[in-house]
PDB file of N, CA and C in Angstrom:
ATOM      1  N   UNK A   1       7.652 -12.529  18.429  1.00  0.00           N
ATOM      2  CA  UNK A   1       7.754 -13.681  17.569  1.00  0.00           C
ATOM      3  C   UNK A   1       7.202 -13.314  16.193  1.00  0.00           C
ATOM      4  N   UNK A   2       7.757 -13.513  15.120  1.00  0.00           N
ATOM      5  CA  UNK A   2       7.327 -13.496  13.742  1.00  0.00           C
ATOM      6  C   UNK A   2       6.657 -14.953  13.570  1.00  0.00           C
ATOM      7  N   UNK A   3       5.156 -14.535  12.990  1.00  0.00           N
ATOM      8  CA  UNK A   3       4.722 -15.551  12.218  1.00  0.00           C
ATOM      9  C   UNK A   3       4.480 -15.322  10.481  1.00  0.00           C
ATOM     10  N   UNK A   4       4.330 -15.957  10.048  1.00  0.00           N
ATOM     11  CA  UNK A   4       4.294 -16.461   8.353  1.00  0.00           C
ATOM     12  C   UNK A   4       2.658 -16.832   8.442  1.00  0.00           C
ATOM     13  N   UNK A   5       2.019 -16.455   7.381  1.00  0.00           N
ATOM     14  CA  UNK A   5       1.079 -16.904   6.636  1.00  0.00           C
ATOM     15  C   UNK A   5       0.698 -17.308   5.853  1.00  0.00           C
ATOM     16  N   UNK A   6       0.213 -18.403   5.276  1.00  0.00           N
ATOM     17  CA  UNK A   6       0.151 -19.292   4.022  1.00  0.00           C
ATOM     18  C   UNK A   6      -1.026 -19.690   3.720  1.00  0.00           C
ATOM     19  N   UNK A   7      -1.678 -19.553   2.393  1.00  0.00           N
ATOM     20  CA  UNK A   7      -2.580 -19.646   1.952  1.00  0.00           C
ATOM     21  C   UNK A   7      -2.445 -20.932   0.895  1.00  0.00           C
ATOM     22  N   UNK A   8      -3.257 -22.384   1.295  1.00  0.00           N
ATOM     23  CA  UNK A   8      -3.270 -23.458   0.097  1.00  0.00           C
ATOM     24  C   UNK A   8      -3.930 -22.611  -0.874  1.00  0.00           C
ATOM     25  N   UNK A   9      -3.860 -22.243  -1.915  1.00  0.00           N
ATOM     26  CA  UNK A   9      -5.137 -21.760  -3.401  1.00  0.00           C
ATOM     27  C   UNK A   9      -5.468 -23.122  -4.015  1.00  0.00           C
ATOM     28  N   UNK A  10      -4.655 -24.105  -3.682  1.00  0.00           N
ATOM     29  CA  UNK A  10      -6.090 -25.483  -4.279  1.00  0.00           C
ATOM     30  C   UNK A  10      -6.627 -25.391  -3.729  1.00  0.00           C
ATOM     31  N   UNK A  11      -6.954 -25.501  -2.160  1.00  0.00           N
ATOM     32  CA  UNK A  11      -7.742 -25.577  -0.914  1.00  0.00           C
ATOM     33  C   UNK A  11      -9.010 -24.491  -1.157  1.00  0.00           C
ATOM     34  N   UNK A  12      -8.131 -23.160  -1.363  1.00  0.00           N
ATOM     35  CA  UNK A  12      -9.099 -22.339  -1.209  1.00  0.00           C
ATOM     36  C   UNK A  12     -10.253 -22.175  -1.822  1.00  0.00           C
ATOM     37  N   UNK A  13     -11.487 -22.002  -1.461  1.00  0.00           N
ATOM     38  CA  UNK A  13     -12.606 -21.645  -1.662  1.00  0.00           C
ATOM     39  C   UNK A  13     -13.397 -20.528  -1.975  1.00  0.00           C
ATOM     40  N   UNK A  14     -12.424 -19.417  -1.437  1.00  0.00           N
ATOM     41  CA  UNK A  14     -12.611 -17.755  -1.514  1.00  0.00           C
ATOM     42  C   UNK A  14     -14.094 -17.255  -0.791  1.00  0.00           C
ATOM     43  N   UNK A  15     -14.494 -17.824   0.258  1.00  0.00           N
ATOM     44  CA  UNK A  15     -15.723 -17.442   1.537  1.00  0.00           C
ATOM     45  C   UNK A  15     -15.591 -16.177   2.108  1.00  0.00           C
ATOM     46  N   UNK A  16     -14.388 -15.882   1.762  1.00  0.00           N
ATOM     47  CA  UNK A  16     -13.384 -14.855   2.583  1.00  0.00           C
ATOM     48  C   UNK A  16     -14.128 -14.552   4.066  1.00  0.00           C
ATOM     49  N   UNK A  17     -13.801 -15.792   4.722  1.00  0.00           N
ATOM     50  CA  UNK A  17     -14.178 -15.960   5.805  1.00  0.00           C
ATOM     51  C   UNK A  17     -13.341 -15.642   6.586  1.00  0.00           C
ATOM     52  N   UNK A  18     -11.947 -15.324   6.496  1.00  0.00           N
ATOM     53  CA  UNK A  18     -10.405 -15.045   6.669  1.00  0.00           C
ATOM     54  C   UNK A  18     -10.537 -13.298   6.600  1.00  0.00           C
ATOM     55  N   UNK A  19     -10.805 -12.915   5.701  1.00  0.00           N
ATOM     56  CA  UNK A  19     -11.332 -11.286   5.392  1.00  0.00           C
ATOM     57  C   UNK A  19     -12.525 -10.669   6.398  1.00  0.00           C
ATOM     58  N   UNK A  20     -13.059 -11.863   6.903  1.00  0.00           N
ATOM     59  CA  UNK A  20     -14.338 -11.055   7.749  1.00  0.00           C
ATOM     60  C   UNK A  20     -13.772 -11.029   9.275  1.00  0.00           C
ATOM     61  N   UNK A  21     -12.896 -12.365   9.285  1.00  0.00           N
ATOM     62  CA  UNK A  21     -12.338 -12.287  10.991  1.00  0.00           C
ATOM     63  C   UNK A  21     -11.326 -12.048  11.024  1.00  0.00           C
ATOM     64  N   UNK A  22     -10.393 -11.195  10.090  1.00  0.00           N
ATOM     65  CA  UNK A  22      -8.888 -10.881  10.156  1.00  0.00           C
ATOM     66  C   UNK A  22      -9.193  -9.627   8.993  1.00  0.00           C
ATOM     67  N   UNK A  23      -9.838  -8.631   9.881  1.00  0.00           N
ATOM     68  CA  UNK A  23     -10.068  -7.285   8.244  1.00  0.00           C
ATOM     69  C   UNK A  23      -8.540  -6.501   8.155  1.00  0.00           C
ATOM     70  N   UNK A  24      -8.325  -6.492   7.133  1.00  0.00           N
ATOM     71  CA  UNK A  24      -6.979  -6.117   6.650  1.00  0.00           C
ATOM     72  C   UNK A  24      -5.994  -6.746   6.400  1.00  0.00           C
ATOM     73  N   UNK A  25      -6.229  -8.539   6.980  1.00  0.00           N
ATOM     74  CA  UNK A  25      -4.885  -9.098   6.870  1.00  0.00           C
ATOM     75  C   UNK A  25      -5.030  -9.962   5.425  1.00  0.00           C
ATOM     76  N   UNK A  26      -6.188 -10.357   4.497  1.00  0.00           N
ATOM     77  CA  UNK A  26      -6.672 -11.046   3.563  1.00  0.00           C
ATOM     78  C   UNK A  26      -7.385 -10.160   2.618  1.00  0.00           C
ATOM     79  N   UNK A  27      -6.990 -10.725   1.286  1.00  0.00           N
ATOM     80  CA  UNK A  27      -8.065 -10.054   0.577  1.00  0.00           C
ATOM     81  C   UNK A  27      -8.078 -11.112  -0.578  1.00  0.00           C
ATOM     82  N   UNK A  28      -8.828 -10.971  -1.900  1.00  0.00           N
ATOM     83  CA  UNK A  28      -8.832 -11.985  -2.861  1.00  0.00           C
ATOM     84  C   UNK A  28      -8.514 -11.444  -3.903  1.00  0.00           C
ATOM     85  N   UNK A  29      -7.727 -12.263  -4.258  1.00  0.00           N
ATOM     86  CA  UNK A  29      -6.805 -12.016  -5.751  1.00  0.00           C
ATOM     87  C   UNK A  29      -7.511 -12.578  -6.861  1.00  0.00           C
ATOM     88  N   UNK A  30      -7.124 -11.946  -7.758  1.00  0.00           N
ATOM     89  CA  UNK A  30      -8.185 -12.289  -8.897  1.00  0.00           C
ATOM     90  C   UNK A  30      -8.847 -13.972  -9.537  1.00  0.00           C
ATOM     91  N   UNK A  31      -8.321 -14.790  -8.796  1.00  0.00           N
ATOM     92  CA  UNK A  31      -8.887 -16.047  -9.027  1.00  0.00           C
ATOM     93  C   UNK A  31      -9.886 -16.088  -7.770  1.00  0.00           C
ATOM     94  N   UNK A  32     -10.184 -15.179  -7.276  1.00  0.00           N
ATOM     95  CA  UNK A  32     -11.426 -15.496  -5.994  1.00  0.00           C
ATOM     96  C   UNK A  32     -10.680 -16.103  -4.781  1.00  0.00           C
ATOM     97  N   UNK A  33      -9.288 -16.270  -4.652  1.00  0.00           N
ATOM     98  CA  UNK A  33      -8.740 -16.822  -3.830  1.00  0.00           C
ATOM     99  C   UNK A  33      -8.211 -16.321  -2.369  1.00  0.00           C
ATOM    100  N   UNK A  34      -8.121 -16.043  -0.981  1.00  0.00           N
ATOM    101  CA  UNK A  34      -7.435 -15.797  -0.402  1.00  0.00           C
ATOM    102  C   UNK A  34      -6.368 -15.373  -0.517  1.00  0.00           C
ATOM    103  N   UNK A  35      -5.459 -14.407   0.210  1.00  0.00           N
ATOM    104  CA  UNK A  35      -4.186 -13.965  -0.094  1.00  0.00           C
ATOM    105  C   UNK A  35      -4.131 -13.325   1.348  1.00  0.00           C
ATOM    106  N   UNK A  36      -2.478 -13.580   1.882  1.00  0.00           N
ATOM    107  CA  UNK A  36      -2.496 -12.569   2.855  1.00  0.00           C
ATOM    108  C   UNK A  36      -1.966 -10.907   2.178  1.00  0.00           C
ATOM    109  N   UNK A  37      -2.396 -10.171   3.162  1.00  0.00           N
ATOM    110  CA  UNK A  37      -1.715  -8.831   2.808  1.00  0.00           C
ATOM    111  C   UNK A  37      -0.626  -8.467   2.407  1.00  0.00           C
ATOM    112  N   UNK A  38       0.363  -8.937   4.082  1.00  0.00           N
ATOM    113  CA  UNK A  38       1.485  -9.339   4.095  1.00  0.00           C
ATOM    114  C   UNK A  38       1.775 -10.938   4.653  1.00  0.00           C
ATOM    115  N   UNK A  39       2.919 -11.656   3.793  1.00  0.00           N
ATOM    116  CA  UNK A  39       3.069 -12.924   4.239  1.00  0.00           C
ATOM    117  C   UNK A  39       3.692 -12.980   5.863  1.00  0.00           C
ATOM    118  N   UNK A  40       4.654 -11.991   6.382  1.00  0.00           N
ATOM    119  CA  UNK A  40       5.368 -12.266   7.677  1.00  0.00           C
ATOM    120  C   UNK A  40       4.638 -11.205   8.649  1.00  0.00           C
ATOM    121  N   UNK A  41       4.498 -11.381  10.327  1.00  0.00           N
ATOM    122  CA  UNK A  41       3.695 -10.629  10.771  1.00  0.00           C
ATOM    123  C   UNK A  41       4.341 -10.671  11.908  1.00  0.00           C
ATOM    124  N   UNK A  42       4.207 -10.139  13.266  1.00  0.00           N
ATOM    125  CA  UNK A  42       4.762  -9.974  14.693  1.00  0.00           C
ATOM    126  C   UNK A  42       3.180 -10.356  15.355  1.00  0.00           C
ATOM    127  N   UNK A  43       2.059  -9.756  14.919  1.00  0.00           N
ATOM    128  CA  UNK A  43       0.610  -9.757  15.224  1.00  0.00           C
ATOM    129  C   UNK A  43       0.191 -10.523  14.971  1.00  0.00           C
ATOM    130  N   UNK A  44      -0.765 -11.289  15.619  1.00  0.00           N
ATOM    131  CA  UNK A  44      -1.693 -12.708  14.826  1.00  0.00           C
ATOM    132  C   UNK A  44      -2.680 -12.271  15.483  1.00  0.00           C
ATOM    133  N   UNK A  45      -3.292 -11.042  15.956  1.00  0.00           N
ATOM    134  CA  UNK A  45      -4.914 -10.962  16.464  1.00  0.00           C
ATOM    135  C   UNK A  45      -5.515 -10.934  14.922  1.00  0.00           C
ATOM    136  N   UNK A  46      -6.406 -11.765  15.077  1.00  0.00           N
ATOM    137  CA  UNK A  46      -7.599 -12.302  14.444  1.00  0.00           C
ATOM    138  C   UNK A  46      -6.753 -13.033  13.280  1.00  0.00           C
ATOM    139  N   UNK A  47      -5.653 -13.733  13.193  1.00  0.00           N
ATOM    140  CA  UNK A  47      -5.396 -14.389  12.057  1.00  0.00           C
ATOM    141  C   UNK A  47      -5.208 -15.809  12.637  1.00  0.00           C
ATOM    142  N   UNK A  48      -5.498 -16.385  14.245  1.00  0.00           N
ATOM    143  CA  UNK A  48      -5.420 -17.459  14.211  1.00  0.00           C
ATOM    144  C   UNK A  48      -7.223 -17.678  14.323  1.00  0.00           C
ATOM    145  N   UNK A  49      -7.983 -17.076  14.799  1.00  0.00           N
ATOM    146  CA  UNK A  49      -9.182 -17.388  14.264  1.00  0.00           C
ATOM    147  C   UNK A  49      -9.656 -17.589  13.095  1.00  0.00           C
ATOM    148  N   UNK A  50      -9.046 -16.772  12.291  1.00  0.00           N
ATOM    149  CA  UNK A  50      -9.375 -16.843  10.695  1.00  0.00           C
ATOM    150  C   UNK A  50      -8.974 -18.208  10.412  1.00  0.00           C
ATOM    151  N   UNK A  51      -7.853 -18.780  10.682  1.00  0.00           N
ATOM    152  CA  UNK A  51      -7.266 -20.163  10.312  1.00  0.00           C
ATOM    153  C   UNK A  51      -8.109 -21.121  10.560  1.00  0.00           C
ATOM    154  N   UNK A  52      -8.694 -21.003  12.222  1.00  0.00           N
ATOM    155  CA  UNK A  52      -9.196 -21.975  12.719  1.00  0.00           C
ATOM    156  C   UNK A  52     -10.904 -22.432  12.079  1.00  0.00           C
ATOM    157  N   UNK A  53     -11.303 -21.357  11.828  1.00  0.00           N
ATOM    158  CA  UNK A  53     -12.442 -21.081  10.927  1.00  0.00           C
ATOM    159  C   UNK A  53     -12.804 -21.139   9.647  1.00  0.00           C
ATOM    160  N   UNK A  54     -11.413 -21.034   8.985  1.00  0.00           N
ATOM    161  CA  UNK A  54     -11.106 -21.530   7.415  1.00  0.00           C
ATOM    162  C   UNK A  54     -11.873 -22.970   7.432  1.00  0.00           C
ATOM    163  N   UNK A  55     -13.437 -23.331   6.625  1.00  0.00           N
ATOM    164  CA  UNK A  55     -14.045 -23.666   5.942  1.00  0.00           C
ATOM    165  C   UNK A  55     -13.342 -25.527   5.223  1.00  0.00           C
ATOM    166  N   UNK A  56     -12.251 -24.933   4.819  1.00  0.00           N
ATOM    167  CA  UNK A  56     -11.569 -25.849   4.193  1.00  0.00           C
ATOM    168  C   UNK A  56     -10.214 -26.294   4.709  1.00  0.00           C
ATOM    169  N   UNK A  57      -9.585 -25.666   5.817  1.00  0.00           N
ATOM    170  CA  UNK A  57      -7.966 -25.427   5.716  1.00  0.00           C
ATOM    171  C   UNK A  57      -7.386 -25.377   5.392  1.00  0.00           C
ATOM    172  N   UNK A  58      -7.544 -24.404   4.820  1.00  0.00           N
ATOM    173  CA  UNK A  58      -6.521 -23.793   3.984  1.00  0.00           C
ATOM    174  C   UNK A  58      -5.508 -22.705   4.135  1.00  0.00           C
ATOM    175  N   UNK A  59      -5.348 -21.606   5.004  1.00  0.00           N
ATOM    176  CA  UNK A  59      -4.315 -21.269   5.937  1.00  0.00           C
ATOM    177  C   UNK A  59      -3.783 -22.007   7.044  1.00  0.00           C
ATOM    178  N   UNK A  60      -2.630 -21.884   6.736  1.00  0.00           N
ATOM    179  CA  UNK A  60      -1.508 -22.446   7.811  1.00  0.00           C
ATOM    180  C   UNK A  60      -0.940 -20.963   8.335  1.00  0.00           C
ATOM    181  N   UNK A  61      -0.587 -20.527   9.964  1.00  0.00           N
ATOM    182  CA  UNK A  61       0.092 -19.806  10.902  1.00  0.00           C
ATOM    183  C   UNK A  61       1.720 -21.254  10.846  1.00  0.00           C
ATOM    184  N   UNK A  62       2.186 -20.082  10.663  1.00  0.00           N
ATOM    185  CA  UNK A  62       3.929 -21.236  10.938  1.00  0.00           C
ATOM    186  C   UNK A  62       4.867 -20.334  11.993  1.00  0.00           C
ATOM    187  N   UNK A  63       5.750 -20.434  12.588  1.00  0.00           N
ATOM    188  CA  UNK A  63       6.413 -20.107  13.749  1.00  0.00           C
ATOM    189  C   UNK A  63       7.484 -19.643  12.743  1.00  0.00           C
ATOM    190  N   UNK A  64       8.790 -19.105  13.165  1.00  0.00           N
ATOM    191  CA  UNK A  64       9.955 -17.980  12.364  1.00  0.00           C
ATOM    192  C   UNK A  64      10.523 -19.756  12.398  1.00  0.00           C
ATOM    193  N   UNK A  65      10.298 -21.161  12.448  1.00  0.00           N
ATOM    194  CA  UNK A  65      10.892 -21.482  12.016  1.00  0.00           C
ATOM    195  C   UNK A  65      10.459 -22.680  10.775  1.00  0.00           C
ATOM    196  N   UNK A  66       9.268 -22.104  10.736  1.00  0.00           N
ATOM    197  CA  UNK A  66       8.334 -22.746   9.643  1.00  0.00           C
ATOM    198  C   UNK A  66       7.745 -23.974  10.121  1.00  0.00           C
ATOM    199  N   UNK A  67       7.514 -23.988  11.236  1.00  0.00           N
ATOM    200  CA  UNK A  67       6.804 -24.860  11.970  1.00  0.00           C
ATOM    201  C   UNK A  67       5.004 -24.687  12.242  1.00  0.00           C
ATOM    202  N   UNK A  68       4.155 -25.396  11.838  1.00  0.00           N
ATOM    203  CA  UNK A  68       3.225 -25.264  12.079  1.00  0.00           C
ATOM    204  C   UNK A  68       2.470 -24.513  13.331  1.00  0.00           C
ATOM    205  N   UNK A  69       1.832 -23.163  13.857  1.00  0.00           N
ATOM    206  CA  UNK A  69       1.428 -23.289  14.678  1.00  0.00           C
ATOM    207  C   UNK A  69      -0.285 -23.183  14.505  1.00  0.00           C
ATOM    208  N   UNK A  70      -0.620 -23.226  13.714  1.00  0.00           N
ATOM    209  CA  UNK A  70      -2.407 -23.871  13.716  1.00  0.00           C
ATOM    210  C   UNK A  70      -2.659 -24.124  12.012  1.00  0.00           C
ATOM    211  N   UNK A  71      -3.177 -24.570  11.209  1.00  0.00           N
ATOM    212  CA  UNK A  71      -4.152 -25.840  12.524  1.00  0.00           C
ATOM    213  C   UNK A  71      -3.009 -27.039  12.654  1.00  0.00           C
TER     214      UNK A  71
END
């Protein structure tokens, strides 16, 4: 299954709390913001924790058909 990753940047806060429980899949772009690495993925180890743990919610996991799958 392909999932998508999406980062709100109003939302975001830049804790990179996403970067500590998903290392490699986030990093912060020059406004201090979250970013995924890559937006589409087959893998979600440690990127639905990162979501669920996002501070603010501000990542969304979406399904290949852009359907929400957390939060």
């Amino acid at each position: 299954m392909t999932f998508r990753i999406e980062v709100d940047h109003q939302k975001c806060m830049g804790t990179s709390t996403c970067i500590y429980l998903a290392p490699g899949r986030f990093v912060l772009n020059e406004q201090g913001r979250s970013t995924p690495v890559q937006a589409e993925t087959t893998d979600d180890s440690g990127i639905r924790e990162a979501v669920e743990a996002c501070p603010v919610q501000a990542i969304r996991l979406l399904d290949e058909n852009g359907r929400p799958v957390l939060p």
